[in-house]
Protein backbone atom coordinates (compact mmCIF):
# COMPACT_ATOMS: atom_id res chain seq x y z
CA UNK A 1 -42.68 14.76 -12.26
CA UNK A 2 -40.67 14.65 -15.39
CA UNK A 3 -42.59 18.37 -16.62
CA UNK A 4 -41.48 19.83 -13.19
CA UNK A 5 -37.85 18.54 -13.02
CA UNK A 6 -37.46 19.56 -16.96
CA UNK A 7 -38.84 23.49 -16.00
CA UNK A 8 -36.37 23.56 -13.25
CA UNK A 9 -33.44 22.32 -16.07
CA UNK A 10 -34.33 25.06 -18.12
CA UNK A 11 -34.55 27.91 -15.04
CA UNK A 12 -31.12 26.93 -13.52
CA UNK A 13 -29.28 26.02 -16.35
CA UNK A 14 -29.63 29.83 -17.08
CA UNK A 15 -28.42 30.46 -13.00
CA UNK A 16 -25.50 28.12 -14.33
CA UNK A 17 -24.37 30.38 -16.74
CA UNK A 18 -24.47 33.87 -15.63
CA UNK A 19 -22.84 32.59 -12.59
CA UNK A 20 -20.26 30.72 -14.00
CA UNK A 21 -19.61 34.17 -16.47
CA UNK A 22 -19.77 36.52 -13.53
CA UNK A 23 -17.41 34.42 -10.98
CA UNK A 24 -15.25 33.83 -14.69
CA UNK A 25 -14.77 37.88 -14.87
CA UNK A 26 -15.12 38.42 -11.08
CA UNK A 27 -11.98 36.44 -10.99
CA UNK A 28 -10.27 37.45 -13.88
CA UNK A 29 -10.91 41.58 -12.74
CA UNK A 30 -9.51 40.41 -9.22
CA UNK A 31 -6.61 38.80 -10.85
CA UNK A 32 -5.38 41.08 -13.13
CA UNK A 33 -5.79 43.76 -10.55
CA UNK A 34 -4.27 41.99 -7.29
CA UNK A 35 -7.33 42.67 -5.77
CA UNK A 36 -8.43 41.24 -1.89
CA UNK A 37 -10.21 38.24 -2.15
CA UNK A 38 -13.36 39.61 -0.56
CA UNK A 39 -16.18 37.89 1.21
CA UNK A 40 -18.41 38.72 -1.78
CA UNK A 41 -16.24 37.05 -3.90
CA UNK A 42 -16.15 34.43 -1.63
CA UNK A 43 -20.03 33.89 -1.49
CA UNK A 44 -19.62 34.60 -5.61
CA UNK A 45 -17.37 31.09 -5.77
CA UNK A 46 -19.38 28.98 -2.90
CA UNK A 47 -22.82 29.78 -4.77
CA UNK A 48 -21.61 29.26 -8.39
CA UNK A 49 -20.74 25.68 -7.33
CA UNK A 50 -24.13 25.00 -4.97
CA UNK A 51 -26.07 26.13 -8.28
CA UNK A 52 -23.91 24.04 -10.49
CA UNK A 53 -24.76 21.22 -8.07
CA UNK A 54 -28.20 21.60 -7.89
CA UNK A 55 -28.24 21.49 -11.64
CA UNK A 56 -26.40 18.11 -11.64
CA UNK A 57 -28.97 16.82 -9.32
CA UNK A 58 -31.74 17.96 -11.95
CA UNK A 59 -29.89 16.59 -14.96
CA UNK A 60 -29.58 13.24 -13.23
CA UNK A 61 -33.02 13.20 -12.38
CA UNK A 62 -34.35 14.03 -15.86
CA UNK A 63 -31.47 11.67 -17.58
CA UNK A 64 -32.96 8.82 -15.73
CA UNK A 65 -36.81 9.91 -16.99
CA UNK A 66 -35.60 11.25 -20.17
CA UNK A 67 -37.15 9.17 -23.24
CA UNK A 68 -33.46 9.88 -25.19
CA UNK A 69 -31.93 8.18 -23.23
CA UNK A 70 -34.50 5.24 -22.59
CA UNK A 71 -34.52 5.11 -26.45
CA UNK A 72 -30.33 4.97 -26.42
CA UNK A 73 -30.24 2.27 -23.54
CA UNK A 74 -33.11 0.46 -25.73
CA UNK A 75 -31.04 0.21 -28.96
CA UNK A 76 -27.35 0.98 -28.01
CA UNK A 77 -26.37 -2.86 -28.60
CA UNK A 78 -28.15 -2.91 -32.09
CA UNK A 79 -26.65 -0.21 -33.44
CA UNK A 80 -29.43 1.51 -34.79
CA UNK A 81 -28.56 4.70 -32.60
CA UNK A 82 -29.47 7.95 -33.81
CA UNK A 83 -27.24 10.68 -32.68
CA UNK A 84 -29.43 12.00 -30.70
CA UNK A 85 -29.78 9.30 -28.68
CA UNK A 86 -25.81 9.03 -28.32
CA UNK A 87 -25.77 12.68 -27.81
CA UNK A 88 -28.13 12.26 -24.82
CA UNK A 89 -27.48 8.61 -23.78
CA UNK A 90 -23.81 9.70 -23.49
CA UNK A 91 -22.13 12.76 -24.65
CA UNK A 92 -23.94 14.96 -22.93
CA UNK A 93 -24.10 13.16 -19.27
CA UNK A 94 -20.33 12.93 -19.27
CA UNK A 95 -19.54 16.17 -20.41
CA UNK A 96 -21.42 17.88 -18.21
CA UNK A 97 -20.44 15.64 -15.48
CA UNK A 98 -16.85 16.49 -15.74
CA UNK A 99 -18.00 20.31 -16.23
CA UNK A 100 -19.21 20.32 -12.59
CA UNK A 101 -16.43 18.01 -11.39
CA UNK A 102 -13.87 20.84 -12.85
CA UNK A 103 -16.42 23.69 -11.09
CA UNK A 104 -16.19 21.40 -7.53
CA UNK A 105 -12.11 21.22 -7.75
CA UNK A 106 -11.77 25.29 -8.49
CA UNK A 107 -14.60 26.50 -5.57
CA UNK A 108 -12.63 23.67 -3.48
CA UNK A 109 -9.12 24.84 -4.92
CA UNK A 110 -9.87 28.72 -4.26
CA UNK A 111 -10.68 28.32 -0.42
CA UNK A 112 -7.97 26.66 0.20
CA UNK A 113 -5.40 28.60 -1.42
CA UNK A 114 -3.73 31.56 1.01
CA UNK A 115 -2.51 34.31 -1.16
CA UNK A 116 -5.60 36.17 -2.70
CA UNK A 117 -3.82 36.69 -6.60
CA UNK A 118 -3.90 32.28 -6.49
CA UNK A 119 -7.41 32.38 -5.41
CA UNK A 120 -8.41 34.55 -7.87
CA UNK A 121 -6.31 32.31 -10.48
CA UNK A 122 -7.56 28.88 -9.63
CA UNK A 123 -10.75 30.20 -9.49
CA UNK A 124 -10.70 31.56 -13.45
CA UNK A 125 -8.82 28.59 -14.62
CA UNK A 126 -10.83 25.89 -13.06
CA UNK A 127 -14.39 27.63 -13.77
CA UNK A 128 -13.24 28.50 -17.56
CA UNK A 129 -12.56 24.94 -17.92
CA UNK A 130 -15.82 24.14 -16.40
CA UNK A 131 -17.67 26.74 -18.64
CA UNK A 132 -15.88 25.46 -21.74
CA UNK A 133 -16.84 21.98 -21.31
CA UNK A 134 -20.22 22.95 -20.67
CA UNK A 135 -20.32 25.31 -23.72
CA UNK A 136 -19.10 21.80 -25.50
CA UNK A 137 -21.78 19.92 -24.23
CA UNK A 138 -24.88 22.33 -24.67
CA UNK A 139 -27.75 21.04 -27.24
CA UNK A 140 -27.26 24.03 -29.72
CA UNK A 141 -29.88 24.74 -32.27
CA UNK A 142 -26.73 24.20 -35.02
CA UNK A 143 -25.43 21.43 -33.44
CA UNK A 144 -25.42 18.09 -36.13
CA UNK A 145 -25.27 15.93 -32.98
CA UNK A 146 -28.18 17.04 -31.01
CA UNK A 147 -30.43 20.00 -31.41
CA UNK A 148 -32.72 22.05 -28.89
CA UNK A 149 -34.09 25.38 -28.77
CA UNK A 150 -32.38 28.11 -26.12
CA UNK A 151 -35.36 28.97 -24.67
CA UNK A 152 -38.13 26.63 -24.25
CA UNK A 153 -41.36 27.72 -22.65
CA UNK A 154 -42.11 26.48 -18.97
């Protein structure tokens, strides 16, 4: 199972993304031009956060399967951590946690506002802070604290 759930993390955490940056300058367009919050842009914000959720679901699955983070939970108390481990065990999980939990408050946020210009504003300030935080957390090839490769075959 842990193959399967680990191609899905790679497929969606792309769907994240382009989401996240499309509903980020969907929002910011709408903004700056006082546009109608449209039922497009509604679907835009409802599906951004279902496929931000489904990706949480994944993660969680492949933390608790992830040999990382067996490894961290194995040696935390010792102290012999690498920072890998940390970086998976705990950095990462959090992060990205909070990423979706900022995502969840702006889709929620948005719908509920009235006036289409405060839609449009909750909706670029809460998914920026999402996409930040998730930018933070991200494995990056350069990274000192954990490194992965962009694109890893299926």
């Amino acid at each position: 199972m842990y193959p399967i759930l680990l191609s899905l993390h790679s497929l969606f955490r792309w769907f994240v993304l382009l989401s996240l940056l499309l509903a980020i300058g969907v929002a910011a367009f709408g903004y700056i031009k006082k546009s109608a919050f449209s039922k497009s842009v509604n679907h835009l914000r409802h599906w951004t956060a279902t496929i931000s959720h489904i990706q949480l679901v994944i993660g969680m699955l492949l933390y608790t399967q992830s040999p990382f983070v067996s490894y961290f939970y194995d040696t935390y108390k010792s102290g012999n951590l690498n920072t890998e481990a940390l970086f998976f065990g705990v950095i990462h999980i959090i992060l990205m946690f909070i990423a979706i939990l900022f995502i969840s408050i702006g889709s929620a946020k948005a719908k509920r506002q009235t006036d289409d210009t405060q839609k449009y504003r909750t909706m670029l300030t809460w998914f920026t802070l999402g996409l930040v935080l998730i930018f933070i957390a991200i494995p990056w090839p350069f990274s000192p604290l954990a490194s992965r490769p962009l694109l890893r075959p299926f």
